[in-house]
Protein backbone atom coordinates (compact mmCIF):
# COMPACT_ATOMS: atom_id res chain seq x y z
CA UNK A 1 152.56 149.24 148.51
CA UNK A 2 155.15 149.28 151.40
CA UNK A 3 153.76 151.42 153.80
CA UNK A 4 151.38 149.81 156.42
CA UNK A 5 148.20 149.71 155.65
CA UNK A 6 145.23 151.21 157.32
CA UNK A 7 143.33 149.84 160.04
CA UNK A 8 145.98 147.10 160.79
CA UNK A 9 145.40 145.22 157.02
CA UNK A 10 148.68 144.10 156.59
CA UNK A 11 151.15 145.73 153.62
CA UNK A 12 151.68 144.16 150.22
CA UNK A 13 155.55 143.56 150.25
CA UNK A 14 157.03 143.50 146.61
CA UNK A 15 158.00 140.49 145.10
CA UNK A 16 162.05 139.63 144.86
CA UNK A 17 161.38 138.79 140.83
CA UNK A 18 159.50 141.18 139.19
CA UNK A 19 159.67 140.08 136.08
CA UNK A 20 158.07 135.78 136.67
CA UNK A 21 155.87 134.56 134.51
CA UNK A 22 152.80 134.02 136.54
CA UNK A 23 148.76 132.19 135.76
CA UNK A 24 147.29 135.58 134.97
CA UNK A 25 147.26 139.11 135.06
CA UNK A 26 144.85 141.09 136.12
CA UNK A 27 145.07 145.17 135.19
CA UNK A 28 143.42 147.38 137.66
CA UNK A 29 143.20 146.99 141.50
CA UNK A 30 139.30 148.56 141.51
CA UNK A 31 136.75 146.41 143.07
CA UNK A 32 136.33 144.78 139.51
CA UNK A 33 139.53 143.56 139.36
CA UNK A 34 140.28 142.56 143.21
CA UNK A 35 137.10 140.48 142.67
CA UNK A 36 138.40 138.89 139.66
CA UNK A 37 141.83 137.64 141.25
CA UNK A 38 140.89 136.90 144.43
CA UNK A 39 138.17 134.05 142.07
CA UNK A 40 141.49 133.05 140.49
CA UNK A 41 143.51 132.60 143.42
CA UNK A 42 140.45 130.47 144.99
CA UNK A 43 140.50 128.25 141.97
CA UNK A 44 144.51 127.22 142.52
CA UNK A 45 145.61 130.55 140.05
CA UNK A 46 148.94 132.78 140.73
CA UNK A 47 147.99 136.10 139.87
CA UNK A 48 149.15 139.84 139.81
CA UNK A 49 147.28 142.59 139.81
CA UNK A 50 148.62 145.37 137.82
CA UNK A 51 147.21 148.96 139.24
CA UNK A 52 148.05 152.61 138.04
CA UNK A 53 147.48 154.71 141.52
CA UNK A 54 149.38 154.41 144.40
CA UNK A 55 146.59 153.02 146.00
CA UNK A 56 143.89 149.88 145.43
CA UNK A 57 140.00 150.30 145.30
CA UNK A 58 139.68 152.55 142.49
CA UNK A 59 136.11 154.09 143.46
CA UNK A 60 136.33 152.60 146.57
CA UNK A 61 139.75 153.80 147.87
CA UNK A 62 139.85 155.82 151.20
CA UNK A 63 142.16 158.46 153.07
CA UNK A 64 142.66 159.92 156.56
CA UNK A 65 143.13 162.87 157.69
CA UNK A 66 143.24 164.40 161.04
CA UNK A 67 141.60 161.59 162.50
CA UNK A 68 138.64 161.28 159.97
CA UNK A 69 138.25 158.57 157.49
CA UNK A 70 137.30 159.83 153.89
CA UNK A 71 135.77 158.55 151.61
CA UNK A 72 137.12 159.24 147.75
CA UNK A 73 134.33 157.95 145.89
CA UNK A 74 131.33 155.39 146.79
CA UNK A 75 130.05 155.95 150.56
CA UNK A 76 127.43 153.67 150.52
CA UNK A 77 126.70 149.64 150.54
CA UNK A 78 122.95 149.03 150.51
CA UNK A 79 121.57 145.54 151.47
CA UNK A 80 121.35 144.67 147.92
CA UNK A 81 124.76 144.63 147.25
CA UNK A 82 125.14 141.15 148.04
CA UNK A 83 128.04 140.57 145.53
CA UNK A 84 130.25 142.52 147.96
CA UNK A 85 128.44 140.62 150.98
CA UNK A 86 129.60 137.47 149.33
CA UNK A 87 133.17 138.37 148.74
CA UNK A 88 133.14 138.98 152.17
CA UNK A 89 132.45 135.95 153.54
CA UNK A 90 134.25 134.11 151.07
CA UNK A 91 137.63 136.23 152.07
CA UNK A 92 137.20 135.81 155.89
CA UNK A 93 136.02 138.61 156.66
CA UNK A 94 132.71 137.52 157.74
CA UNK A 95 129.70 139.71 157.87
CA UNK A 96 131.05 142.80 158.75
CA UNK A 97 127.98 144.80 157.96
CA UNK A 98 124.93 146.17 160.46
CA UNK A 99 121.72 148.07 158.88
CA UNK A 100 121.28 151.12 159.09
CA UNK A 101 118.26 153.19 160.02
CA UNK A 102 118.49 155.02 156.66
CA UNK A 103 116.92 158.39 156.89
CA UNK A 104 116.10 160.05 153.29
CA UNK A 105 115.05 163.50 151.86
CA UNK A 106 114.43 165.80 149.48
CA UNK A 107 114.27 169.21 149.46
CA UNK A 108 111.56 171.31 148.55
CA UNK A 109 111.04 175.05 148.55
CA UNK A 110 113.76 175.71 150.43
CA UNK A 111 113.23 172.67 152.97
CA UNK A 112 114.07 169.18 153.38
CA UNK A 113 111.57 167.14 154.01
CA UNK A 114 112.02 163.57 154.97
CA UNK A 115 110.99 160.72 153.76
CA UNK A 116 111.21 157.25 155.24
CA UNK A 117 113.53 154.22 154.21
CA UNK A 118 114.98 153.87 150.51
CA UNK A 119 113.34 152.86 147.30
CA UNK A 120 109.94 152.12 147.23
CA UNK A 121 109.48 153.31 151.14
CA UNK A 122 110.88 156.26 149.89
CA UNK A 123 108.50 157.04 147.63
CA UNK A 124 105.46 155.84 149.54
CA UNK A 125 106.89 157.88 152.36
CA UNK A 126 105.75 161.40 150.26
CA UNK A 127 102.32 160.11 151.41
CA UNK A 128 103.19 161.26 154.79
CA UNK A 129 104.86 164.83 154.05
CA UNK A 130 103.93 167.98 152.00
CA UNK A 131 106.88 166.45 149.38
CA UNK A 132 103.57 165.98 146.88
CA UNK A 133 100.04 167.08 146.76
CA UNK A 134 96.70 164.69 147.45
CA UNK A 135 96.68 164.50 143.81
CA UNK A 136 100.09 163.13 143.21
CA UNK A 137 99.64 160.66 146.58
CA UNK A 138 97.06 159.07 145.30
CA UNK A 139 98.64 158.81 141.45
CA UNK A 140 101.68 156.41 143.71
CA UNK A 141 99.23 153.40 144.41
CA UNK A 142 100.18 153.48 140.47
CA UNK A 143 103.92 152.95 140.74
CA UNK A 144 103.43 150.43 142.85
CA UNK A 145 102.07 148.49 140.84
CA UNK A 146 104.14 149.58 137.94
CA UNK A 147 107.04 148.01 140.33
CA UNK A 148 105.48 145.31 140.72
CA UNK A 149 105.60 144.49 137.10
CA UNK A 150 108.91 145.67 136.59
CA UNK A 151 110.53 143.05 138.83
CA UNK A 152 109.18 140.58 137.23
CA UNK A 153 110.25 141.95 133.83
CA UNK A 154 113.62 142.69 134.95
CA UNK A 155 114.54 139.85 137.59
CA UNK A 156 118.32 140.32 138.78
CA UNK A 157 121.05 140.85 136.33
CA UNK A 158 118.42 140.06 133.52
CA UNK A 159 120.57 142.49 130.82
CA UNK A 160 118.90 140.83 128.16
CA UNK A 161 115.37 141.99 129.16
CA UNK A 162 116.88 145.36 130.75
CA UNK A 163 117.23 145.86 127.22
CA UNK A 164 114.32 144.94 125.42
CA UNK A 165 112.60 147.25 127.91
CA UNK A 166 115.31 149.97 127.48
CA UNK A 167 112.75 151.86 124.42
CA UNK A 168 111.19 154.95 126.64
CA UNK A 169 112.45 157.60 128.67
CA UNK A 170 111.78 158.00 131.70
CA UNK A 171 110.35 161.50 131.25
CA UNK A 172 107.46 159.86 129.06
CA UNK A 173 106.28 156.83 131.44
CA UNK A 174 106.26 159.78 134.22
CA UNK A 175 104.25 161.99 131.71
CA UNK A 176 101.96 158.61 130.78
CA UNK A 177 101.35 156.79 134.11
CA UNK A 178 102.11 159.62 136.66
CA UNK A 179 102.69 163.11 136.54
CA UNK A 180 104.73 166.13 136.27
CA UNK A 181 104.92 166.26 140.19
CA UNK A 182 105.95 163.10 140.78
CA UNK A 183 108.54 163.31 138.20
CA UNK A 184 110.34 166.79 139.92
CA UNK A 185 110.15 165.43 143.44
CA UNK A 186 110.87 162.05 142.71
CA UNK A 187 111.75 160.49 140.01
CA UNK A 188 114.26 163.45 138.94
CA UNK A 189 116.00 163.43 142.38
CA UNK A 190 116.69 159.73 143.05
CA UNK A 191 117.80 159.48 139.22
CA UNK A 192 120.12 163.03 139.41
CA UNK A 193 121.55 161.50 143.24
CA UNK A 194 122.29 158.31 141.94
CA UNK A 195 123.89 158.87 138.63
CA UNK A 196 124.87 162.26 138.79
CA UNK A 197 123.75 162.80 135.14
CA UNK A 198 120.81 164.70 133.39
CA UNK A 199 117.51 162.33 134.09
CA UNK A 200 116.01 163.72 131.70
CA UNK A 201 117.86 161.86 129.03
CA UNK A 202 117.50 158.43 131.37
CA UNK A 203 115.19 155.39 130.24
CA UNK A 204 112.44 154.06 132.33
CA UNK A 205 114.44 150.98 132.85
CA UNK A 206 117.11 152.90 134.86
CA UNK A 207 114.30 154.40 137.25
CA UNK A 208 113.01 150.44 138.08
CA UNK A 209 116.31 149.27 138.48
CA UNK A 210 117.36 151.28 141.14
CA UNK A 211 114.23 151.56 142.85
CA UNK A 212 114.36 147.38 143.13
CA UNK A 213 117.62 147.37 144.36
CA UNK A 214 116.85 150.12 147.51
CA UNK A 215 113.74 148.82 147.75
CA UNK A 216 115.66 144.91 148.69
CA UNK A 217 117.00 146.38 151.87
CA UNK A 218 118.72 149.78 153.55
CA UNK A 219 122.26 150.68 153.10
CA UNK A 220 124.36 149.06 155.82
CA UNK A 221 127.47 149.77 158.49
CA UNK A 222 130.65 148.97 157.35
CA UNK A 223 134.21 148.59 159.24
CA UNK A 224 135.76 152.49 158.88
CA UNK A 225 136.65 153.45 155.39
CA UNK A 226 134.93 151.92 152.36
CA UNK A 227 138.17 150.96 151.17
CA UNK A 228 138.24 147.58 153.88
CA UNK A 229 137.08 145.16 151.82
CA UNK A 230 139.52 146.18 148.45
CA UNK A 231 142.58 146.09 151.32
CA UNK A 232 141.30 142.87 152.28
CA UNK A 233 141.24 141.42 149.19
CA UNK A 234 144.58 143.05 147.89
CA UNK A 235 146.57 141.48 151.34
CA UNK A 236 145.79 137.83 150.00
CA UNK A 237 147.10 138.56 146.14
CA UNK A 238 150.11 140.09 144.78
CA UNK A 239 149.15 143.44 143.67
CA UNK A 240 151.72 146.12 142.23
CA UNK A 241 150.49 149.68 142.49
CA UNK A 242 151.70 152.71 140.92
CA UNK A 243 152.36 150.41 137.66
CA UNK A 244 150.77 151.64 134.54
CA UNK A 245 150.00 148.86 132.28
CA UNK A 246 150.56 150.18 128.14
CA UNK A 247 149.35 147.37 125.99
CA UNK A 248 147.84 143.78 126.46
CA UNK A 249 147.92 141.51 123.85
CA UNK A 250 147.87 137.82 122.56
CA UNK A 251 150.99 135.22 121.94
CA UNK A 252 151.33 132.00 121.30
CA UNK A 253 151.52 130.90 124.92
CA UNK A 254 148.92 133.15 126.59
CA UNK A 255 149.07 136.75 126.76
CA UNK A 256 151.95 139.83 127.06
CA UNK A 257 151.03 142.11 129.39
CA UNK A 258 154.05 145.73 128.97
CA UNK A 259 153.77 147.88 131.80
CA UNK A 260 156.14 150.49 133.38
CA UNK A 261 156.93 152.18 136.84
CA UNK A 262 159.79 154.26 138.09
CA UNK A 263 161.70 152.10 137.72
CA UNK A 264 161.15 151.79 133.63
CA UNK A 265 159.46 149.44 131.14
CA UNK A 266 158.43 145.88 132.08
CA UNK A 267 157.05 142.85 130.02
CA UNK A 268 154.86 139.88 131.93
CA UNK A 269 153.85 137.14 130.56
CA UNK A 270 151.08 135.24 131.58
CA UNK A 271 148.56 132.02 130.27
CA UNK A 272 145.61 134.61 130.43
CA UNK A 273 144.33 138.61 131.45
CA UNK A 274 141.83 140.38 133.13
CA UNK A 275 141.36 143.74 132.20
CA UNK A 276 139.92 145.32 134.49
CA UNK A 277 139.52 149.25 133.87
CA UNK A 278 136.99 151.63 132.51
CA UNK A 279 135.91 151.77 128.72
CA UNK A 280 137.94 154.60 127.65
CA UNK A 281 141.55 152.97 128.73
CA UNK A 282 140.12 149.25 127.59
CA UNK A 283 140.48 150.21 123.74
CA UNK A 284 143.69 152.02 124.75
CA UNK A 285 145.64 149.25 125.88
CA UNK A 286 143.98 145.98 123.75
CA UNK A 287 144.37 146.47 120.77
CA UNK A 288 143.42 143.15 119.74
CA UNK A 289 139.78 143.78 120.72
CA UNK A 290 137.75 142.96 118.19
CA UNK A 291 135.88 145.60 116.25
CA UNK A 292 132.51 145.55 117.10
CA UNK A 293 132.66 145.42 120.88
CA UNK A 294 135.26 148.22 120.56
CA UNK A 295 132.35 149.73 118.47
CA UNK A 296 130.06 149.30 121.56
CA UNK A 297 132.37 150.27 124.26
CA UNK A 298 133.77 153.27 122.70
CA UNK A 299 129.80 154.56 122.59
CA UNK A 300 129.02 154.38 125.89
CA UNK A 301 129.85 158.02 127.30
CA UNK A 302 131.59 158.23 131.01
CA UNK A 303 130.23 161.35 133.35
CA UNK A 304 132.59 163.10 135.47
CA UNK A 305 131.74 163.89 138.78
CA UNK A 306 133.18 166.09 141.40
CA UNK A 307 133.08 165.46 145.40
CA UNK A 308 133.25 167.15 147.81
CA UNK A 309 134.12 165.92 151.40
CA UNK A 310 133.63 167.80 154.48
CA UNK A 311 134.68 167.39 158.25
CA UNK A 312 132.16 168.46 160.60
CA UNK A 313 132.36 170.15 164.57
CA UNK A 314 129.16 167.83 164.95
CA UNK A 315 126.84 165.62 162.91
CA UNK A 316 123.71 167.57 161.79
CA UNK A 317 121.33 165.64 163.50
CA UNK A 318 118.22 166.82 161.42
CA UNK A 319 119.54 166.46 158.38
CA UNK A 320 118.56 163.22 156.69
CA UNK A 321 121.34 161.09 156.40
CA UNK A 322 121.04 160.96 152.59
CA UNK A 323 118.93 164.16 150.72
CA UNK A 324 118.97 163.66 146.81
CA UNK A 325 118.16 167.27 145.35
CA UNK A 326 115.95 167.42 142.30
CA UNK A 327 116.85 169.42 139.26
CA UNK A 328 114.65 172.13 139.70
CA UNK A 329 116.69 173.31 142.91
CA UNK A 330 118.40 174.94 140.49
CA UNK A 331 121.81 173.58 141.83
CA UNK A 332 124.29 171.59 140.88
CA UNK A 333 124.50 169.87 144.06
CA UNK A 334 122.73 166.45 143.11
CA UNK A 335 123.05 164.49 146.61
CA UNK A 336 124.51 164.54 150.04
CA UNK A 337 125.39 161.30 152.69
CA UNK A 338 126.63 161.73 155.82
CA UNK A 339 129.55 159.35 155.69
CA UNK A 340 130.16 158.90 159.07
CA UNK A 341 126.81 157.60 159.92
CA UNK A 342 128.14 154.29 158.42
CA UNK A 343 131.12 154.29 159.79
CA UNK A 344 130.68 155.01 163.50
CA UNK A 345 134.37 155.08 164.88
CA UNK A 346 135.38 157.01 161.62
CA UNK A 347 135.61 160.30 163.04
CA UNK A 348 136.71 162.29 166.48
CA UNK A 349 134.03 162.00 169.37
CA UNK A 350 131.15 163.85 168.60
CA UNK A 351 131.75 165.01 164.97
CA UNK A 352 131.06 164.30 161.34
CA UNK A 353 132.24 163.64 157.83
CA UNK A 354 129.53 164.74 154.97
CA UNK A 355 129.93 164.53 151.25
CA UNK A 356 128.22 166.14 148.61
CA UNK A 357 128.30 164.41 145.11
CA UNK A 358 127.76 167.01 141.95
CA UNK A 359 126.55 166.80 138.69
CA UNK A 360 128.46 165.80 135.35
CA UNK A 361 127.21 168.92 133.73
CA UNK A 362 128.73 171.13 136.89
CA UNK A 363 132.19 169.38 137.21
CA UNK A 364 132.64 169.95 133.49
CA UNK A 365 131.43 173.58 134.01
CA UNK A 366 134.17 174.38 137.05
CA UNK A 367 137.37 171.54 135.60
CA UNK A 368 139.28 174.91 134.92
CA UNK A 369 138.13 177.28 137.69
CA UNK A 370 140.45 178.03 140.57
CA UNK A 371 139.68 175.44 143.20
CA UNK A 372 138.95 178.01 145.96
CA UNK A 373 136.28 179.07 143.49
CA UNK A 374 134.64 175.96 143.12
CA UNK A 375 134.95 175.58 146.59
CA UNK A 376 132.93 178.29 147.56
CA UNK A 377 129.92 177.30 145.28
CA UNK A 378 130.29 174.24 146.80
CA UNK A 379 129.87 174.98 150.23
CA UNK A 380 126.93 177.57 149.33
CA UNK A 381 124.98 174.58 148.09
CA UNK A 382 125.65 172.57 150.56
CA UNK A 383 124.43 175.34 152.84
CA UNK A 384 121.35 175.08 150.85
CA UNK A 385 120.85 171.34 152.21
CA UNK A 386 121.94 171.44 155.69
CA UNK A 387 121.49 175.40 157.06
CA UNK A 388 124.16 176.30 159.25
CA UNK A 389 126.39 174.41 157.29
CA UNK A 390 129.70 176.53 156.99
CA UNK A 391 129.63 177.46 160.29
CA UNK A 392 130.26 173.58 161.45
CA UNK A 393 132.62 173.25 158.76
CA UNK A 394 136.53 172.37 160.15
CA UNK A 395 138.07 171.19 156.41
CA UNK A 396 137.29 170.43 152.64
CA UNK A 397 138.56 168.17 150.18
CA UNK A 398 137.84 167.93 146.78
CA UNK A 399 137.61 164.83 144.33
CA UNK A 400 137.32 164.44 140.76
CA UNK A 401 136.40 161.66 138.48
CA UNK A 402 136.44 162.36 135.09
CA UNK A 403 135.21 159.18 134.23
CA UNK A 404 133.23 158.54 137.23
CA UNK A 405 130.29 156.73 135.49
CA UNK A 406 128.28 155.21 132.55
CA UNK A 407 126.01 158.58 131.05
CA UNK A 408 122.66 157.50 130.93
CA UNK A 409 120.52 157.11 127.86
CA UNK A 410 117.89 155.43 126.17
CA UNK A 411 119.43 152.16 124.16
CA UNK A 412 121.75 152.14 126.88
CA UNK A 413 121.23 148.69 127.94
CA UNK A 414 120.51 147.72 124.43
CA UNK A 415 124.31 148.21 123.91
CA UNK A 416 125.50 146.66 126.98
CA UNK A 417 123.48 142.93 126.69
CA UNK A 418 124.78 143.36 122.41
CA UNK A 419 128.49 143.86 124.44
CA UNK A 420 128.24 140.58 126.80
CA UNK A 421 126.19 138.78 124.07
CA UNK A 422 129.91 138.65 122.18
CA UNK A 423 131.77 138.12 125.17
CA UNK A 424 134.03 134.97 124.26
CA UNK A 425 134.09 132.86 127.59
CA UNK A 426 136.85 130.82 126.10
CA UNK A 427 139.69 133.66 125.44
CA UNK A 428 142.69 134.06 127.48
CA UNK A 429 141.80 138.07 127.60
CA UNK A 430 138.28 138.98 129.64
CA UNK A 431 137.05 141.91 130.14
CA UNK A 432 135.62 143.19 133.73
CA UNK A 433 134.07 146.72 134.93
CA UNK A 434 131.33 148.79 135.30
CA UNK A 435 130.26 149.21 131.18
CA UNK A 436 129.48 146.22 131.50
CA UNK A 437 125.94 146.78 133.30
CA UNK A 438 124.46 149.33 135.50
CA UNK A 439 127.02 151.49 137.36
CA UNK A 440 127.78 150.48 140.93
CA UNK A 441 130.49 148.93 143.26
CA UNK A 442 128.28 145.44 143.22
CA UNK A 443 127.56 145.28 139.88
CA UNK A 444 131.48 145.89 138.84
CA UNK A 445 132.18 142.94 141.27
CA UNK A 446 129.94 140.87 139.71
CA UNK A 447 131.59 141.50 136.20
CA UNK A 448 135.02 140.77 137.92
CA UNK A 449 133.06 137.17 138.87
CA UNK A 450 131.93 136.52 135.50
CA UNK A 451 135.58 137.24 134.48
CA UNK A 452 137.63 135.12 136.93
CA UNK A 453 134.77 132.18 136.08
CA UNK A 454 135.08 132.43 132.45
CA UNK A 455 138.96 132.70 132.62
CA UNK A 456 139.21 129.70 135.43
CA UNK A 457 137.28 127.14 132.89
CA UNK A 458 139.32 128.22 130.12
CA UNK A 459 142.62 127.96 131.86
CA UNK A 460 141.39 124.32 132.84
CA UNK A 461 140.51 122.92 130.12
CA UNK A 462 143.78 124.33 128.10
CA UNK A 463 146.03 123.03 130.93
């Protein structure tokens, strides 16, 4: 990357030899993989990171324009998230972060109703609004204690139990130990906003893993653009962008790592490899991965999402700062932030960046659509959520992932703790990214940890 980088982060300057042997590789510059050589490079490793775009922070990579800062993908870092908090600190960065008041809704008949806090608050907060009816209030003093006995069940990063438990949708504990309200208004939205996907088709494990983790704390501030912390990270390694790795593969010293740019085909060599990219392109490029967890990863399905970020005259001040929109809006809108709200000096005095996340099943619907057309059913639902909302509107952008995250299912987890059970912490080739538990920023920089640790140990004890 030669240009300067934003927000004063200095620029990666290219090496003189491109073609050195170095310690290890490490293919993809997401938050997975800038976690996993940045762990090297603190244990005495050279490493270079190996990334496709023209950018780093895969998910997390920002953009500016016209004075706003946008995010591309993930907008925001809840308390919980303390994997990112840690790598941080670690970096020199500090604690960068500030809570937020988070303000939360859902709509309902054609209004939003607020709700107060995240996870559990969240849900206890329907007490307080006409979200549910007396009935359904007093069927929540049963979640609770469902919760309750879900944390202990699950702990933190506990895949083995998340999928012992992993045997019942979530549809049928709603059906068994709440009700159908309770389900539409809440269950369905936080699932749908979250993961984008059908919640329907979700286990019960899903729903009391990501009500623990909003329930540990509210999302926080950040410094402007989500992308600071990937930036940070890249400035102390030596990462190549716009170089698309082809094949990784074993040889008698370490690993061979073929990768081109514009300026043609490359070979690196290294002692050992961290691949660092979704499923999909993992069985692509490693051929050597052995059969069964190629089995595994090849049957986890990726959802596609499509975003849609929007600059603002002002911020709409009564609109919750996050509204997750239930299925039975009828829309494929499943959840809305206002960005900016976390990022305070991220936009011109007085105005506003909002994004609107949509559903797998919609961005597969509109992939071939002309864009203004998509565009326009866009902004109607988003004028569903936040009335007024086209009027206020200065400029769109639209983002697709086509493999934006893990599709949900029952056995899910099942397959993922099988997956890490084979893991072999003493090859030179370990794998890092978000198949490898629940979707999320924090969880894919823990799996870059668990990498760079397993790697490090190995590296040391074959030195």
């Amino acid at each position: 990357m030669k240009d300067k980088g934003r927000n004063g982060l200095k620029a990666i300057s290219e090496p003189e030899d491109r073609h050195n042997r170095t310690d290890v590789v490490v293919v993809g510059a997401g938050i997975a993989g800038l976690t996993a050589a940045f762990r090297l490079r603190q244990q005495g490793c050279n490493v270079t990171v190996l990334e496709a775009a023209d950018q780093v922070g895969g998910k997390m990579a920002s953009a500016e324009r016209d004075g706003y800062v946008l995010n591309r993908g993930a907008a925001m870092v809840p308390k919980a998230f303390t994997a990112l908090t840690r790598l941080c600190a670690d970096s020199g960065l500090g604690n960068p972060f500030k809570d937020v008041p988070l303000s939360f809704g859902i709509p309902r008949d054609g209004t939003v109703l607020p709700l107060g806090g995240a996870g559990l608050a969240a849900a206890l907060g329907g007490i307080r609004t006409n979200l549910l009816s007396w009935r359904s209030k007093l069927l929540l003093r049963r979640l609770l204690v469902d919760m309750l006995r879900w944390q202990r069940r699950l702990g933190h990063d506990d895949i083995e139990a998340a999928g012992r438990y992993d045997t019942e949708l979530v549809t049928s504990y709603a059906e068994r130990r709440l009700n159908r309200e309770i389900y539409d208004y809440l269950i369905d939205p936080l699932l749908r906003g979250i993961y984008l996907s059908d919640p329907s088709t979700m286990s019960v494990v899903d729903f009391f893993l990501t009500l623990g983790k909003f329930a540990e704390g509210p999302p926080m501030e950040y410094p402007n653009g989500i992308d600071f912390l990937a930036r940070h990270l890249a400035s102390l390694v030596d990462v190549r962008t716009s170089a698309t790795v082809s094949s990784v593969s074993r040889i008698d010293s370490g690993v061979r790592i073929v990768w081109h740019d514009a300026e043609g085909e490359h070979s690196l060599d290294s002692r050992g490899c961290v691949i660092a990219v979704n499923g999909a392109d993992v069985v692509k490029l490693y051929p050597d991965l052995p059969d069964r967890p190629r089995e595994l990863i090849q049957s986890i399905p990726y959802g596609s999402v499509l975003k849609g970020i929007f600059g603002l005259r002002r911020d709409p001040t009564d609109v919750p700062t996050v509204v997750v929109v239930p299925s039975c809006a009828g829309i494929g809108l499943g959840v809305t932030h206002v960005d900016s709200r976390a990022m305070p000096n991220s936009v011109p005095r007085g105005k506003a960046v909002v994004s609107g996340h949509w559903v797998d099943s919609f961005a597969k619907s509109t992939a071939r659509l002309p864009e203004s057309d998509v565009l326009d059913q866009m902004v109607r639902d988003m004028e569903a959520v936040i009335p007024g909302f086209s009027q206020e509107l200065e400029f769109a952008e639209i983002v697709r992932w086509d493999t934006a995250t893990n599709a949900r299912y029952v056995g899910f987890y099942r397959t993922v703790a099988e997956l890490r059970s084979l893991t072999d912490t003493d090859d030179v080739i370990q794998l890092a990214g978000d198949y490898l538990d629940i979707s999320g920023t924090n969880t894919s920089a823990e799996s870059g940890e668990r990498a760079a640790a397993a790697l490090s140990k190995r590296l040391r004890v074959g030195a």
